[in-house]
Protein backbone atom coordinates (compact mmCIF):
# COMPACT_ATOMS: atom_id res chain seq x y z
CA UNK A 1 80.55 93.02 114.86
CA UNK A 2 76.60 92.28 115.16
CA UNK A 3 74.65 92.61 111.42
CA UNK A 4 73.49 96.15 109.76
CA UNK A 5 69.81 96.44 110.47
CA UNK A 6 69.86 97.53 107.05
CA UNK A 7 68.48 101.67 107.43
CA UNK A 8 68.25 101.75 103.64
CA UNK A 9 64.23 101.67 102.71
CA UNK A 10 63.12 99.77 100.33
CA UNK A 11 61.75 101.11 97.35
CA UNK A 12 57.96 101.61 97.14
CA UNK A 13 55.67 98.55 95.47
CA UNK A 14 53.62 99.57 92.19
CA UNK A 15 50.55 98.82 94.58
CA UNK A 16 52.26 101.59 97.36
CA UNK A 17 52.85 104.07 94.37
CA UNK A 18 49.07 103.70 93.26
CA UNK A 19 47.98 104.12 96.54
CA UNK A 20 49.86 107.04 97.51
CA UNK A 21 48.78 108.19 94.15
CA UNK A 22 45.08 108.00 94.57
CA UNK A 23 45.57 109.48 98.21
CA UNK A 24 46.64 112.66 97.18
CA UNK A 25 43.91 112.88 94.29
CA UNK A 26 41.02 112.27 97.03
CA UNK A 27 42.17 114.79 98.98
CA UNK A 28 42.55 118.03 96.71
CA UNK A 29 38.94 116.41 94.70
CA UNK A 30 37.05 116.49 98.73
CA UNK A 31 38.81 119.86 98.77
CA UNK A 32 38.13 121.27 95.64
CA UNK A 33 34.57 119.60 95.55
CA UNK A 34 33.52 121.30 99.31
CA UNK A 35 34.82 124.81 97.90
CA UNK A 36 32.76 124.58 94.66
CA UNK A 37 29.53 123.61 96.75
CA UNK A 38 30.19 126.65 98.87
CA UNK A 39 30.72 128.78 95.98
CA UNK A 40 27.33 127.79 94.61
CA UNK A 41 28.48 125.17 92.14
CA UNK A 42 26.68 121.90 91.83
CA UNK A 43 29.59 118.91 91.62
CA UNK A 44 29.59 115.54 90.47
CA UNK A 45 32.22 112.53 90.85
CA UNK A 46 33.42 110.73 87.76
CA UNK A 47 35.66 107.70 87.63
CA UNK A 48 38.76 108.38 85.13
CA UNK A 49 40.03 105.18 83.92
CA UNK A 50 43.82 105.47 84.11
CA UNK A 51 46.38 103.69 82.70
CA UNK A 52 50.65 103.85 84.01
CA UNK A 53 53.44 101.75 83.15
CA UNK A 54 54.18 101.86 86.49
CA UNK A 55 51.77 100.88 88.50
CA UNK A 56 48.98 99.36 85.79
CA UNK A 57 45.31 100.15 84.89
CA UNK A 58 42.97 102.03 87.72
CA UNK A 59 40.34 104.14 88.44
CA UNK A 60 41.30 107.98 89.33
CA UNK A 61 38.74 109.95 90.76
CA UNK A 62 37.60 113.55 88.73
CA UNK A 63 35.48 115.90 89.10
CA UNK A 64 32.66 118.08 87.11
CA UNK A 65 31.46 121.12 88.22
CA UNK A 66 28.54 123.50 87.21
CA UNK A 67 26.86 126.62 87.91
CA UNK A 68 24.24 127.67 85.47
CA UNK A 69 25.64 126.56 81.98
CA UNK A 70 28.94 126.57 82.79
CA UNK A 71 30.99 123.21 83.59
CA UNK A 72 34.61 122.88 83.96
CA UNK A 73 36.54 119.24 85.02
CA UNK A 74 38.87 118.67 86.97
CA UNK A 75 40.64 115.85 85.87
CA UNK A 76 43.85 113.70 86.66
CA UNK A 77 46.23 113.74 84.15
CA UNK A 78 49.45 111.75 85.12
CA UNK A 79 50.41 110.33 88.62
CA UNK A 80 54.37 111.42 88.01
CA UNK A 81 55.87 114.17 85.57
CA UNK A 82 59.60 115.13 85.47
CA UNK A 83 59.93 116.78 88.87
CA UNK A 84 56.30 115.94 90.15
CA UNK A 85 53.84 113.67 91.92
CA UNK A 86 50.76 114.31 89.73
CA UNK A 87 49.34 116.47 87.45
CA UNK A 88 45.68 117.40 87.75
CA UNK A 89 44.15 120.00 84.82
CA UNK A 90 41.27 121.83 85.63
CA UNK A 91 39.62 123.51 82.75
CA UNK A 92 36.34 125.05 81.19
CA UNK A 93 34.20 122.91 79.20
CA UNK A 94 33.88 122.13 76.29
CA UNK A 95 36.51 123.42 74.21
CA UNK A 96 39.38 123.33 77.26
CA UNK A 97 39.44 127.45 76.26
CA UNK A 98 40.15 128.18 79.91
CA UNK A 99 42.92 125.48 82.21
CA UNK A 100 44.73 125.57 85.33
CA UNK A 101 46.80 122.77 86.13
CA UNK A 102 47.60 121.67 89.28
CA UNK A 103 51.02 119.79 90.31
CA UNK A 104 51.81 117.89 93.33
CA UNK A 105 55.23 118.71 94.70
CA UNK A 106 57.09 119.87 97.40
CA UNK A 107 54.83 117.86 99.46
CA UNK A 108 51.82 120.15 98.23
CA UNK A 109 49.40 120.68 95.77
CA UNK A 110 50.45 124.13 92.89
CA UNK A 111 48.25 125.84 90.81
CA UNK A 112 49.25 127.43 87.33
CA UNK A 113 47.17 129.56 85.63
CA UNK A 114 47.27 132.85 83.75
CA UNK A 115 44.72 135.11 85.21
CA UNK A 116 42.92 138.06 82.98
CA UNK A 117 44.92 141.55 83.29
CA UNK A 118 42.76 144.10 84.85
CA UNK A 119 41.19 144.62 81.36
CA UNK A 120 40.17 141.12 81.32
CA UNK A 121 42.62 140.14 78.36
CA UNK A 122 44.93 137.50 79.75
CA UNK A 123 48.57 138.59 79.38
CA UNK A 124 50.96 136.51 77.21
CA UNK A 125 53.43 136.00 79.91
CA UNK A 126 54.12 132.65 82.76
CA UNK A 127 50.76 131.66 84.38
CA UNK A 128 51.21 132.40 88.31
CA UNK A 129 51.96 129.46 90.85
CA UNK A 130 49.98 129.34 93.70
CA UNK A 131 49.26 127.03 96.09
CA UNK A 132 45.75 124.88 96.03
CA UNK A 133 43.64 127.04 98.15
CA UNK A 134 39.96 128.18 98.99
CA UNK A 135 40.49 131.72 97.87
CA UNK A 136 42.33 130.40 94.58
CA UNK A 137 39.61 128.32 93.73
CA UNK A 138 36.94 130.79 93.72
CA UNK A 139 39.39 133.41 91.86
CA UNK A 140 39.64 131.05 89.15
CA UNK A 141 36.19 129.18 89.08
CA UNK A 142 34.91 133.01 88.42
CA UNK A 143 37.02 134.05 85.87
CA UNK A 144 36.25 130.95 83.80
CA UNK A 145 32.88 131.69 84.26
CA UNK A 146 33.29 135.04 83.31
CA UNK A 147 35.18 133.80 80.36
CA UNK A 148 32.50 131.25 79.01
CA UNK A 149 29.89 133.59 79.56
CA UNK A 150 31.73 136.55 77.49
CA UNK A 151 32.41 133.86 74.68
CA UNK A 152 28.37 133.22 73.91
């Protein structure tokens, strides 16, 4: 009988974990960092220092965004959660009144947040899940906005 080639994978190195990590993170901060430009929003990279007792100390990239005097950050949070592969929180500055979190599963990249009812109160009820995209951004990048400015 010749030897099992052995199908079983092994399991990913911290260094693999970190980098698969990071990955995902640069991609939805290009992403979210091209929308905001387009929606008129001046951005600006920040290095997060990180720390996991999986895969050690690093350097997670985040991102601040402004239009007039409003900034929010987007900003890593965890690389794993029970049932995901990252958590990301995106919220108005600087009192975090206003947050969105995004989770990486499923292979993609989920937004919760609890949008304003159509009188502008937000509802006391689940935040909706949607999926990281264009149109979501700019939903949510206005009614923070509207929501800091309505605060001063």
């Amino acid at each position: 009988m010749p030897p099992s080639n052995g199908s079983a994978e092994s399991p990913p190195t911290s260094e693999q974990l970190k980098e698969d990590w990071l990955s995902r993170l640069a991609e939805l901060v290009d992403s979210i960092d091209s929308w905001a430009r387009e929606f008129g929003w001046s951005t600006r990279r920040i290095d997060k220092k990180m720390s996991d007792t999986q895969v050690g100390t690093y350097h997670a990239p985040a991102l601040l965004l402004q239009q007039e005097t409003v900034r929010v950050f987007l900003e890593p949070v965890a690389r794993t959660t029970p049932g995901t592969e990252g958590v990301v929180d995106l919220y108005l500055m600087p009192a975090y009144d206003d947050i969105a979190s995004l989770y990486y599963c499923d292979d993609q990249w989920q937004l919760q947040y609890a949008f304003a009812a159509d009188d502008g109160i937000a509802k006391e009820r689940e935040p909706d899940v949607l999926p990281v995209e264009k149109e979501t951004l700019r939903r949510i990048l206005a009614e923070m906005k509207w929501h800091a400015e309505s605060i001063v």
